[in-house]
N, C-alpha and C. Protein backbone atom coordinates (compact mmCIF):
# COMPACT_ATOMS: atom_id res chain seq x y z
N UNK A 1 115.28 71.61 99.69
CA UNK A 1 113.93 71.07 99.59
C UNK A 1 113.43 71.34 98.18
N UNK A 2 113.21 70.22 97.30
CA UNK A 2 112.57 70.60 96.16
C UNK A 2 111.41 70.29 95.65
N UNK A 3 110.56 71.34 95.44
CA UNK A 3 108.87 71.03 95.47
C UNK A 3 108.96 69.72 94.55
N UNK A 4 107.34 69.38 95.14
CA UNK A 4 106.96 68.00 94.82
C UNK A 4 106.24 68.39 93.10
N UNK A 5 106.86 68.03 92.37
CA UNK A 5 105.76 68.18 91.18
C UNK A 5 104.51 67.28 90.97
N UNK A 6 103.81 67.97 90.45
CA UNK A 6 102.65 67.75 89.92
C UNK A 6 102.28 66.62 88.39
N UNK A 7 101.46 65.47 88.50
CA UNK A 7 100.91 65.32 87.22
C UNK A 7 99.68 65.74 86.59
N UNK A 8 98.89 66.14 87.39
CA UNK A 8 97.83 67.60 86.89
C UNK A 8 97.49 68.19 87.87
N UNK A 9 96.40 69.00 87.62
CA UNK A 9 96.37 70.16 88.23
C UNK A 9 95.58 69.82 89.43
N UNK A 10 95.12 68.50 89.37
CA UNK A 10 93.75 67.75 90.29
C UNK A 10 94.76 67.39 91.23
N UNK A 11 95.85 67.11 91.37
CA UNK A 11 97.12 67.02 92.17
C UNK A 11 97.31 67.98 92.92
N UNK A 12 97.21 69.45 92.67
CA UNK A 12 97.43 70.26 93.64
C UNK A 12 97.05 70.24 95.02
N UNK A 13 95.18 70.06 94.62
CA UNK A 13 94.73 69.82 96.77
C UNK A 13 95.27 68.76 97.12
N UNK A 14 95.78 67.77 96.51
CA UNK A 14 96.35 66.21 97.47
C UNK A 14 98.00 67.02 98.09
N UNK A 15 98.68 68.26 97.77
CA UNK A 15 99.72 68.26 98.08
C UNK A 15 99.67 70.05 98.75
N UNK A 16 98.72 70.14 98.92
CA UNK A 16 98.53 71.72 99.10
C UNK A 16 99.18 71.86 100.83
N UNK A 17 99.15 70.58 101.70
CA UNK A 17 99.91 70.87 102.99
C UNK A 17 101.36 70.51 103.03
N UNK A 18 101.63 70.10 102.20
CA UNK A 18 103.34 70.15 101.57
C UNK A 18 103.49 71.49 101.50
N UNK A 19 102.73 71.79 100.15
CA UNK A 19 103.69 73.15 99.49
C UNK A 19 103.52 74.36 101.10
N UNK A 20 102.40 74.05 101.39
CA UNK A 20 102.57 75.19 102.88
C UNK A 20 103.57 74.67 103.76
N UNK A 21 103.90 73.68 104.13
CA UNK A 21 105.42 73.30 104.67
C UNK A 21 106.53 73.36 104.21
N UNK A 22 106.82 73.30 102.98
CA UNK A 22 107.99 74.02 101.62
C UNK A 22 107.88 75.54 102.09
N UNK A 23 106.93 76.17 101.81
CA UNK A 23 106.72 77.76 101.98
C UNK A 23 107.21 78.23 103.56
N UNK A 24 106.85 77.80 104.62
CA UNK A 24 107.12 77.90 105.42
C UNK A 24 108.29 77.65 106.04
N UNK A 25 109.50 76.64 105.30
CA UNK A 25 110.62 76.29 105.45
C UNK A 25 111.09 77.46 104.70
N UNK A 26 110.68 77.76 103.88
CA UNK A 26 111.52 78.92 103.24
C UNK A 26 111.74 80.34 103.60
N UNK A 27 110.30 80.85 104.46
CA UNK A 27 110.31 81.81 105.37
C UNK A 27 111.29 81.30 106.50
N UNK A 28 111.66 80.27 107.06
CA UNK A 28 112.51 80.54 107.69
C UNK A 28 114.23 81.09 107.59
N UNK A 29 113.87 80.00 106.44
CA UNK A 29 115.95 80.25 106.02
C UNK A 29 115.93 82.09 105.99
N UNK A 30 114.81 82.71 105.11
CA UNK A 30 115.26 84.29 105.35
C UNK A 30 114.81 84.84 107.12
N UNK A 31 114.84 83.99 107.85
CA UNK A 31 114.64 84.59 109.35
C UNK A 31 113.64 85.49 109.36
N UNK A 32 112.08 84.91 108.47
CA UNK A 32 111.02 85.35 108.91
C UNK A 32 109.91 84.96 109.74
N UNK A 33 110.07 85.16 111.06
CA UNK A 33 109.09 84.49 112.11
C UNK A 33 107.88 84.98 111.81
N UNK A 34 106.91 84.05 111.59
CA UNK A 34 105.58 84.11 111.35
C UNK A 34 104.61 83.50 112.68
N UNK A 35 103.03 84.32 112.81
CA UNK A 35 102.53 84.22 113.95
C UNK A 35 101.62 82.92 113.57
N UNK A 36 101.71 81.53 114.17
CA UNK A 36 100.21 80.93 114.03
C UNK A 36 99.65 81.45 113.02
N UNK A 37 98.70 82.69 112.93
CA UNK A 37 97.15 82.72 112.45
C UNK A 37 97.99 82.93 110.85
N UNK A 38 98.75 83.69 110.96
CA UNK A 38 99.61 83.81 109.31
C UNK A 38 100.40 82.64 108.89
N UNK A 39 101.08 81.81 109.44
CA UNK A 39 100.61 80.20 109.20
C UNK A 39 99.82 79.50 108.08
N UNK A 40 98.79 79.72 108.83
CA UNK A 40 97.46 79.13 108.22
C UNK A 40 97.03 79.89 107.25
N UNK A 41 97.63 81.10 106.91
CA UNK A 41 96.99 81.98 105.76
C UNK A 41 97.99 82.26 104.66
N UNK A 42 98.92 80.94 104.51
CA UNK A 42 100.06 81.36 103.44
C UNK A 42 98.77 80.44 102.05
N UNK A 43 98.71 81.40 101.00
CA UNK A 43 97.96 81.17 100.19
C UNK A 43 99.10 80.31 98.79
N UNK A 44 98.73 79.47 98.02
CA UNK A 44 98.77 78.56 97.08
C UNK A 44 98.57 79.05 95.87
N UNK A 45 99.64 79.96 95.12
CA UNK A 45 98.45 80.24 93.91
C UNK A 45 99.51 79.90 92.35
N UNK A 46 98.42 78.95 92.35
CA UNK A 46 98.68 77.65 90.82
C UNK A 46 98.11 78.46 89.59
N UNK A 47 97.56 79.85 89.91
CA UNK A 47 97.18 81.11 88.71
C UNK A 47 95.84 79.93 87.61
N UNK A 48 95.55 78.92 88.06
CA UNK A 48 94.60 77.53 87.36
C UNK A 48 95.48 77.07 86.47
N UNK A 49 96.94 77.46 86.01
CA UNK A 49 97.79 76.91 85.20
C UNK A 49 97.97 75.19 85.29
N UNK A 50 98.42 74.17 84.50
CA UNK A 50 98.05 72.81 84.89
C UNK A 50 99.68 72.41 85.13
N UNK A 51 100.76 73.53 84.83
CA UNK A 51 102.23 73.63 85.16
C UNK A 51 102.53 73.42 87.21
N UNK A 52 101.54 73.53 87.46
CA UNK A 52 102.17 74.03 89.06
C UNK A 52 103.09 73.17 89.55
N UNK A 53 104.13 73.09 90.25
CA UNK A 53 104.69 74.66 90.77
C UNK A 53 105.71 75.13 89.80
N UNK A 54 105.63 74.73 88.57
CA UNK A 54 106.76 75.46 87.78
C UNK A 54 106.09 77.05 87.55
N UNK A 55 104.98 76.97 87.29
CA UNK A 55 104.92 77.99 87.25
C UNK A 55 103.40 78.36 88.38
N UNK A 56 103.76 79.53 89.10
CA UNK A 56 103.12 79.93 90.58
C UNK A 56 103.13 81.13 91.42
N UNK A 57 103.35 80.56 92.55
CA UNK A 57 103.72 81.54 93.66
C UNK A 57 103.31 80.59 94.84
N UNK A 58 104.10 80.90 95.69
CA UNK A 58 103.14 81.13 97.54
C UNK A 58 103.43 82.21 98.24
N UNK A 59 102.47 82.20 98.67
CA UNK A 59 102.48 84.23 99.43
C UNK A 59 101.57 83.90 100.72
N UNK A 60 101.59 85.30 101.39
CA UNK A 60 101.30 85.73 102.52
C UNK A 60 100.95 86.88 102.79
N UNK A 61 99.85 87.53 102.64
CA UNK A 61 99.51 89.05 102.91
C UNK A 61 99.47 89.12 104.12
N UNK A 62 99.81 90.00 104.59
CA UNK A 62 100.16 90.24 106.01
C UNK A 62 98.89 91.74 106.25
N UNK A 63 98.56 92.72 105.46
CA UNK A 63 97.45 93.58 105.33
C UNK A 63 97.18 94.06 103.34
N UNK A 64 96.52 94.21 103.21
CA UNK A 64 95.79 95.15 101.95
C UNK A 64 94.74 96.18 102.56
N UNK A 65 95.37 97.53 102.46
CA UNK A 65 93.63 97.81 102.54
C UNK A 65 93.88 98.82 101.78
N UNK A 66 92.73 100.10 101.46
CA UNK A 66 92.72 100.94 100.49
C UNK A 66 94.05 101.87 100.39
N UNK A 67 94.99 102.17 101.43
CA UNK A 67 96.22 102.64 101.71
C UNK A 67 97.63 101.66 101.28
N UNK A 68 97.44 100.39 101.63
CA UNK A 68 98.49 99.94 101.62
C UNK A 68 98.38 98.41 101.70
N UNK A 69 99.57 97.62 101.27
CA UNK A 69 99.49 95.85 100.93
C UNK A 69 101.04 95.47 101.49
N UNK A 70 100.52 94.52 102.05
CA UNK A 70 102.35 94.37 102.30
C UNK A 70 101.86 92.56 102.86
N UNK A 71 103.12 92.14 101.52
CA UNK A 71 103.06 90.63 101.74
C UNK A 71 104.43 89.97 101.43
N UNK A 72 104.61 88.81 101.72
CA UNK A 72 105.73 87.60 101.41
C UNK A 72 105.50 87.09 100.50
N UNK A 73 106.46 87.16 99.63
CA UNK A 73 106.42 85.83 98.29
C UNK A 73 107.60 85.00 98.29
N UNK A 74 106.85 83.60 98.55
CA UNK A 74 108.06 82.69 98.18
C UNK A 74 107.85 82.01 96.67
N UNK A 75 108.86 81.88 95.89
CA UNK A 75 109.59 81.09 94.52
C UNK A 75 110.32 80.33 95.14
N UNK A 76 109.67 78.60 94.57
CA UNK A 76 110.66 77.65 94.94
C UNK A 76 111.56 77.68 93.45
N UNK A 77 112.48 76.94 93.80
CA UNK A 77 113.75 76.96 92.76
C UNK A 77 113.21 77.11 90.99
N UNK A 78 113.66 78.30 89.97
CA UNK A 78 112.86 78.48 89.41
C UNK A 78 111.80 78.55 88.69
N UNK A 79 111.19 78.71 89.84
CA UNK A 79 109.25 78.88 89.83
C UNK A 79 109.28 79.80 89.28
N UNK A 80 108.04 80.66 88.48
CA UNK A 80 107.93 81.68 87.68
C UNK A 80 106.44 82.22 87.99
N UNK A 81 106.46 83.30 88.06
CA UNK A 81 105.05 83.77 88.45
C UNK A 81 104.87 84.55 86.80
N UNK A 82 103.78 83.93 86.22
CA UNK A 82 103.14 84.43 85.11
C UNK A 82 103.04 86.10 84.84
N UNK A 83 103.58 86.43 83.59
CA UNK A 83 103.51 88.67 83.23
C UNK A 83 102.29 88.29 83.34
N UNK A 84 101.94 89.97 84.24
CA UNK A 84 100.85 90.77 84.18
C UNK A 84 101.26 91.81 84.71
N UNK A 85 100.28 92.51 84.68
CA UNK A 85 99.89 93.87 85.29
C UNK A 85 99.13 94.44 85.90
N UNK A 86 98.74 95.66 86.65
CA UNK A 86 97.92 95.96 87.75
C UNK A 86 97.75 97.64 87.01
N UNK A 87 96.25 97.59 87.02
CA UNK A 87 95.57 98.23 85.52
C UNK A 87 94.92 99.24 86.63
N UNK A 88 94.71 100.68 86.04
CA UNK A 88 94.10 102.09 86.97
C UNK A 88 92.78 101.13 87.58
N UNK A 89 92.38 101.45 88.34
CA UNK A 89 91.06 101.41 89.03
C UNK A 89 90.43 102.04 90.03
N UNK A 90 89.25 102.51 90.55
CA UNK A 90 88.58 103.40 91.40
C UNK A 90 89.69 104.55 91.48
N UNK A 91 90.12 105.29 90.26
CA UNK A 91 90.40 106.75 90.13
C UNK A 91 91.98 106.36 90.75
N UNK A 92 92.41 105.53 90.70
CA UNK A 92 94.14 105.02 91.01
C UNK A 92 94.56 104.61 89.85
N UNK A 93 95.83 105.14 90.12
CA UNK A 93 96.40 104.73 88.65
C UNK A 93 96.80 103.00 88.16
N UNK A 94 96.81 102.10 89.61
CA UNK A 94 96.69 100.81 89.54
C UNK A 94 97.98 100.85 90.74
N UNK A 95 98.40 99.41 91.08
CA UNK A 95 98.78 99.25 92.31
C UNK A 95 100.56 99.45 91.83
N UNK A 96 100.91 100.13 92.52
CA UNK A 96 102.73 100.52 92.08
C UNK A 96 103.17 99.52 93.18
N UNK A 97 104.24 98.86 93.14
CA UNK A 97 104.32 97.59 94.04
C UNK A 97 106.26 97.84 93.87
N UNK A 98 107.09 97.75 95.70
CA UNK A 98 108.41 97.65 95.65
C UNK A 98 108.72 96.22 96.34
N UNK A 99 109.90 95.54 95.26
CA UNK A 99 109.93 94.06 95.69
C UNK A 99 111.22 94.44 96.66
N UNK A 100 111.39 93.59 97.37
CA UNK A 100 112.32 93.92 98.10
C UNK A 100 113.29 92.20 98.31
N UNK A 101 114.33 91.70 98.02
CA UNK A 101 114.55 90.62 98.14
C UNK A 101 114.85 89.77 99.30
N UNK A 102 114.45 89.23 100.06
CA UNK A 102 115.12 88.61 101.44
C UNK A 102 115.96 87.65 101.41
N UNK A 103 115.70 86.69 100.89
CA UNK A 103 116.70 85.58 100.81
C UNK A 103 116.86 85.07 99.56
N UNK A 104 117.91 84.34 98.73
CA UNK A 104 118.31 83.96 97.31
C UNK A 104 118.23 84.61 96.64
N UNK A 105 117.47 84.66 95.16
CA UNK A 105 117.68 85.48 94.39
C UNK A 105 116.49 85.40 93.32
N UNK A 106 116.05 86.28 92.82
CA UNK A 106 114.90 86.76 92.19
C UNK A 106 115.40 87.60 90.94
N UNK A 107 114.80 86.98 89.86
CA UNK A 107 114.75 87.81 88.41
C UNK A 107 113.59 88.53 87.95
N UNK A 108 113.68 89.72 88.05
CA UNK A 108 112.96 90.44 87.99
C UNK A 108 112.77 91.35 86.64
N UNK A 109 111.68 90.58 85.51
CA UNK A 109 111.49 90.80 84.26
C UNK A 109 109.94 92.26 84.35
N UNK A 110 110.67 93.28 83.73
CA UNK A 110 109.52 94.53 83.17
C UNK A 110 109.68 95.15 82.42
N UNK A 111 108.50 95.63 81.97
CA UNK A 111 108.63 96.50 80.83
C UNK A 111 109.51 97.72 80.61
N UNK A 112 110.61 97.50 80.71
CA UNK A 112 111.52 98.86 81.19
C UNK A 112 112.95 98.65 80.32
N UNK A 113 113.03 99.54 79.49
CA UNK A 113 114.25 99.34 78.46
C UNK A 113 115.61 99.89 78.92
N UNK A 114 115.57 100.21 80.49
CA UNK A 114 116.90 100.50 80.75
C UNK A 114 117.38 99.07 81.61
N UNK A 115 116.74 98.23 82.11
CA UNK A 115 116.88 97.00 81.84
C UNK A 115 117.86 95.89 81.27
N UNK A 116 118.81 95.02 82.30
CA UNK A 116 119.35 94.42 81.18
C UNK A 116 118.58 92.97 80.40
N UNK A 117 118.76 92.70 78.98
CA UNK A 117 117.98 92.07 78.41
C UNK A 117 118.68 90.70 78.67
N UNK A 118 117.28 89.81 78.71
CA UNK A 118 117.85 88.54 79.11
C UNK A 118 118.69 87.84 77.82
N UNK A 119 118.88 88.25 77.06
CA UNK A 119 120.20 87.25 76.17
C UNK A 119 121.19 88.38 76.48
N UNK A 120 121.59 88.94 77.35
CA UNK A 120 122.59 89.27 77.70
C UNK A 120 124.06 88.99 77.18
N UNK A 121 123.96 88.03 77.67
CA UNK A 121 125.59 87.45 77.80
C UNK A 121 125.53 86.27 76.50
N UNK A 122 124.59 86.30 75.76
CA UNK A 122 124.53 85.30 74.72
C UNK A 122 123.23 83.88 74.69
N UNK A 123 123.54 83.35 75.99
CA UNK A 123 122.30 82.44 76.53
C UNK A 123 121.74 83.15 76.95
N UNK A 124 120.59 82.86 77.22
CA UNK A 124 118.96 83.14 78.04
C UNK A 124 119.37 83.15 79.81
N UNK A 125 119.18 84.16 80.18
CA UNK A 125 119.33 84.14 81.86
C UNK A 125 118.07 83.55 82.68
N UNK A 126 117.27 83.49 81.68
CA UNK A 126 115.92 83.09 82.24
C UNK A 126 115.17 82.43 80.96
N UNK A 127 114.87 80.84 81.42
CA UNK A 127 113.67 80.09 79.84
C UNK A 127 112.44 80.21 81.01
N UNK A 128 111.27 80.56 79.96
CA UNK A 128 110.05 80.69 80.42
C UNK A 128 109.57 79.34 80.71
N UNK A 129 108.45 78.88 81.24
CA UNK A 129 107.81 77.73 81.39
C UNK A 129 107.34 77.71 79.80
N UNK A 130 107.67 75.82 79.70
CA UNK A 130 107.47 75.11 78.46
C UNK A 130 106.14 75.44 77.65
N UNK A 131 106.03 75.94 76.58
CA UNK A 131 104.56 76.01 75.84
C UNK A 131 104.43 77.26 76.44
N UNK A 132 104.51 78.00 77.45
CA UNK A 132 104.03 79.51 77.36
C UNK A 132 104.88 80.57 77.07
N UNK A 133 105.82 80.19 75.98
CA UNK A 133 106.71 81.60 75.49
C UNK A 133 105.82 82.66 74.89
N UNK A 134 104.79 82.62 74.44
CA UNK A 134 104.36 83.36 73.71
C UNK A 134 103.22 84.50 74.65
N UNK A 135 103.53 84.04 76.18
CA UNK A 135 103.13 85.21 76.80
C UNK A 135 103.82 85.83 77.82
N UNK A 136 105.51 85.57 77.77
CA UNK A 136 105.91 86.37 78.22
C UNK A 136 106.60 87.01 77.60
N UNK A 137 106.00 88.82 77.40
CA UNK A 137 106.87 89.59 76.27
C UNK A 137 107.87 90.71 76.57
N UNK A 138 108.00 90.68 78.42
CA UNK A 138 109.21 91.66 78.41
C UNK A 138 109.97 90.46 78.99
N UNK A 139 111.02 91.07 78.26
CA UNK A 139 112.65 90.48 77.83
C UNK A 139 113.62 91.44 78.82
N UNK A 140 113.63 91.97 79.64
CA UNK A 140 114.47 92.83 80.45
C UNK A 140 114.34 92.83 81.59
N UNK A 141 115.66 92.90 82.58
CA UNK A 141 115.45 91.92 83.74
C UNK A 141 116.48 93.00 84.86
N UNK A 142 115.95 93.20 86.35
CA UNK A 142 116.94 92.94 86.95
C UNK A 142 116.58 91.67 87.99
N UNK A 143 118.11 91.13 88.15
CA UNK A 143 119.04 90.85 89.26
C UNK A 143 118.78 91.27 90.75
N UNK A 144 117.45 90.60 91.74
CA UNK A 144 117.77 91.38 93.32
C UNK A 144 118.12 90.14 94.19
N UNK A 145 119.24 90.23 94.83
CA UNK A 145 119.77 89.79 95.58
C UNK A 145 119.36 90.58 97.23
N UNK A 146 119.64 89.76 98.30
CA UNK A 146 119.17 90.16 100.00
C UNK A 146 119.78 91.10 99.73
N UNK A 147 118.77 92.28 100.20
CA UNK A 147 118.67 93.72 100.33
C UNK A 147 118.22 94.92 99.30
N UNK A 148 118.17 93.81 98.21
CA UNK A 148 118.30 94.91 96.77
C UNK A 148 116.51 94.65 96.99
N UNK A 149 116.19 96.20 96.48
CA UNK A 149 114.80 96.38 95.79
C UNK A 149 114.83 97.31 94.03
N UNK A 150 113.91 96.62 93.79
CA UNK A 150 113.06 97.36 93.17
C UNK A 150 111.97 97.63 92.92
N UNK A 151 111.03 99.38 92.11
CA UNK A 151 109.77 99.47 92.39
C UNK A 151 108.84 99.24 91.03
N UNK A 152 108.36 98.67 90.88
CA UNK A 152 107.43 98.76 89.35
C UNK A 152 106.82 100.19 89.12
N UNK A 153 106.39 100.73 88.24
CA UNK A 153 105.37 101.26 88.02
C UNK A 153 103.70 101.24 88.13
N UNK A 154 103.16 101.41 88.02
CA UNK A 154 101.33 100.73 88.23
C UNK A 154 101.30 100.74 86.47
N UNK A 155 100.28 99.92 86.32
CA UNK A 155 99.68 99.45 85.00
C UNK A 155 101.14 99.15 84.17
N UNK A 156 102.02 98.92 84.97
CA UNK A 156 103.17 98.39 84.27
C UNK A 156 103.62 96.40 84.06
N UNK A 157 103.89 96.10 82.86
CA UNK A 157 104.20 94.37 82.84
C UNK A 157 104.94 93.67 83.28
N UNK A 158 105.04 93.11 83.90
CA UNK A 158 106.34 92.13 84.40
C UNK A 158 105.96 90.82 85.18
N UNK A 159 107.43 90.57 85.08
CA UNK A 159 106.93 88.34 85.57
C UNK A 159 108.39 88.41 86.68
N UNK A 160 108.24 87.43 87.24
CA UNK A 160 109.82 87.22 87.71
C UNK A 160 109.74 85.25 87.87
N UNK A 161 110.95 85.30 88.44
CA UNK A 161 111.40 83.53 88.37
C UNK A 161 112.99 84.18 89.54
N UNK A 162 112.05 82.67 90.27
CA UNK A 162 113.30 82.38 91.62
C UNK A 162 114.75 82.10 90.25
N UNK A 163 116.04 82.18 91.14
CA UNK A 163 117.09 81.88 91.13
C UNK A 163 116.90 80.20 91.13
N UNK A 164 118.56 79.21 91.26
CA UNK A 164 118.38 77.99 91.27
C UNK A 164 118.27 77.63 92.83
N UNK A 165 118.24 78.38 93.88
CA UNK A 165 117.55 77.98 95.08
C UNK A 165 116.54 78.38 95.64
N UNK A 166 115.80 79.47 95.00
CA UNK A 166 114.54 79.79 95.47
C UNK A 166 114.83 80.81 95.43
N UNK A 167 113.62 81.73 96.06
CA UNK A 167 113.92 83.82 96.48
C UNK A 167 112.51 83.52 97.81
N UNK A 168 113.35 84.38 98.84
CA UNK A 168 112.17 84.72 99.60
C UNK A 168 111.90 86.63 99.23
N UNK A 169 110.81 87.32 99.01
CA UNK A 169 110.78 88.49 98.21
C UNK A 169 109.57 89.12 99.38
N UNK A 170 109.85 90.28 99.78
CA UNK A 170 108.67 91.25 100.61
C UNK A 170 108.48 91.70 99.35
N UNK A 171 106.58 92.63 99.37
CA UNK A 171 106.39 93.21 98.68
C UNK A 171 106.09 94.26 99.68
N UNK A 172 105.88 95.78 99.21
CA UNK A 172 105.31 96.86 99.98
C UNK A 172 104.77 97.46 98.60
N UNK A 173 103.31 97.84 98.59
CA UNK A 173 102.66 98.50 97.51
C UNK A 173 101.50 99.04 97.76
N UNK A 174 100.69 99.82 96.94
CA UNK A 174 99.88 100.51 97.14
C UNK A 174 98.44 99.10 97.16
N UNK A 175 96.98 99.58 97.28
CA UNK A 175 96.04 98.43 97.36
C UNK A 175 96.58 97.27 96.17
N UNK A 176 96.04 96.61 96.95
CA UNK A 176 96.15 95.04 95.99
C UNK A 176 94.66 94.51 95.66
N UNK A 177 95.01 94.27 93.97
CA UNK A 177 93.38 93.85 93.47
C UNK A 177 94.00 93.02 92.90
N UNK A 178 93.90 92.19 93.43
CA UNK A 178 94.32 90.49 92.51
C UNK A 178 93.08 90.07 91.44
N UNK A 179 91.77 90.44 91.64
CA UNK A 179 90.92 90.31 91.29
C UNK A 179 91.05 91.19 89.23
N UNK A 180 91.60 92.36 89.90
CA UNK A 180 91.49 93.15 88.75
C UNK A 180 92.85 93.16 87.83
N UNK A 181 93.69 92.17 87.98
CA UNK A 181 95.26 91.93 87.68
C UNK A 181 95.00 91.27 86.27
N UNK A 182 95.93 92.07 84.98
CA UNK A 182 95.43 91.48 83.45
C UNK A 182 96.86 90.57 83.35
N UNK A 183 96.49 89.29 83.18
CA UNK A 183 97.80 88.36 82.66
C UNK A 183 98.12 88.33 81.06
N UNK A 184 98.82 88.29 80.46
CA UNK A 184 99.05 88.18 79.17
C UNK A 184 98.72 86.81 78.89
N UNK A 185 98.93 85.74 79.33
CA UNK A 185 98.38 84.38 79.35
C UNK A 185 97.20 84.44 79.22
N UNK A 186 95.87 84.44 78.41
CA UNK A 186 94.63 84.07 78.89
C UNK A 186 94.16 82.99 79.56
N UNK A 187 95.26 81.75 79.92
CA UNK A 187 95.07 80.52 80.45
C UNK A 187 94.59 80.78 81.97
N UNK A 188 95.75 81.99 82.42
CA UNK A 188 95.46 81.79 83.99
C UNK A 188 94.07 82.66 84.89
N UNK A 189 93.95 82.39 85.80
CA UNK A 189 92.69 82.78 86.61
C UNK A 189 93.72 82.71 87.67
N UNK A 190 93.62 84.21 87.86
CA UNK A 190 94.33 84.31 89.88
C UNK A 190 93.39 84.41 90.68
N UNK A 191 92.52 83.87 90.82
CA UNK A 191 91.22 83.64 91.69
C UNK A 191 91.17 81.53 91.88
N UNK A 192 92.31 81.00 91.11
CA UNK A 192 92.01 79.45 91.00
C UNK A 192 92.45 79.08 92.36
């Protein structure tokens, strides 16, 4: 299934019950049964970028509260969710977040120099979305394949991008403030 692209961004609500039927096809292939009411609450987020779905997300919080966040992220085939970070707030050091991979495969770019760097092998393991190279600035990546995790740090940078068939990705992390999340892009708004 390959998302429907976009010719602007005014395109998104005409296709917003697609991409929740894309998203939802994709929770299945990783054999995640979802209830009705979480269904209806897989969220769309185009970050206000005018790229969507090249560059995105669709997710599913399943809870946030001051203890704990635990949600689904689907990347259709490489989709890229815009660097940022999750900055101290109310006396926390900011939200430390472990991805966990379920289905396909997920590149997982952070600020972390033990990291392998994406010109690796000579080519680029990962090209950013067109016109926004200049805000994604960590270059170091892992590789999670079904079963592999890894955990960020809090107030730490990073982006990731599906594989060439998508990634279905759990998160488990401390509160989630999407609200208070700094992108290196000044373009995007994760509130769009």
């Amino acid at each position: 299934m390959i998302p429907i692209p976009l010719t602007c961004a005014g395109d998104l609500m005409n296709h917003i019950h697609d991409y929740v039927q894309q998203t939802l096809h994709y929770l299945q292939k990783a054999h995640l049964i979802l209830t009705e009411d979480e269904q209806q609450r897989i969220e769309i987020a185009s970050f206000g970028l005018p790229d969507y779905p090249i560059s995105g997300l669709q997710l599913l919080t399943y809870i946030n509260s001051p203890r704990y966040c635990a949600k689904e992220l689907v990347l259709f085939p490489r989709q890229t969710c815009p660097e940022h970070l999750h900055p101290p707030f109310n006396n926390s050091p900011g939200k430390q977040e472990t991805f966990r991979c379920r289905w396909g495969e997920v590149y997982l770019f952070v600020d972390d120099d033990s990291l392998t760097p994406n010109h690796a092998g000579g080519d680029l393991t990962c090209r950013v979305p067109a016109d926004s190279e200049a805000w994604y600035t960590c270059t170091r990546y892992i590789l999670l394949r079904p079963g592999e995790q890894y955990t960020i740090a809090p107030n730490t940078r990073h982006w990731f991008q599906a594989g060439e068939h998508g990634a279905v990705v759990s998160e488990f992390s401390s509160e989630s403030r999407d609200d208070l999340d700094i992108f290196t892009d000044p373009r995007v708004n994760r509130m769009a």
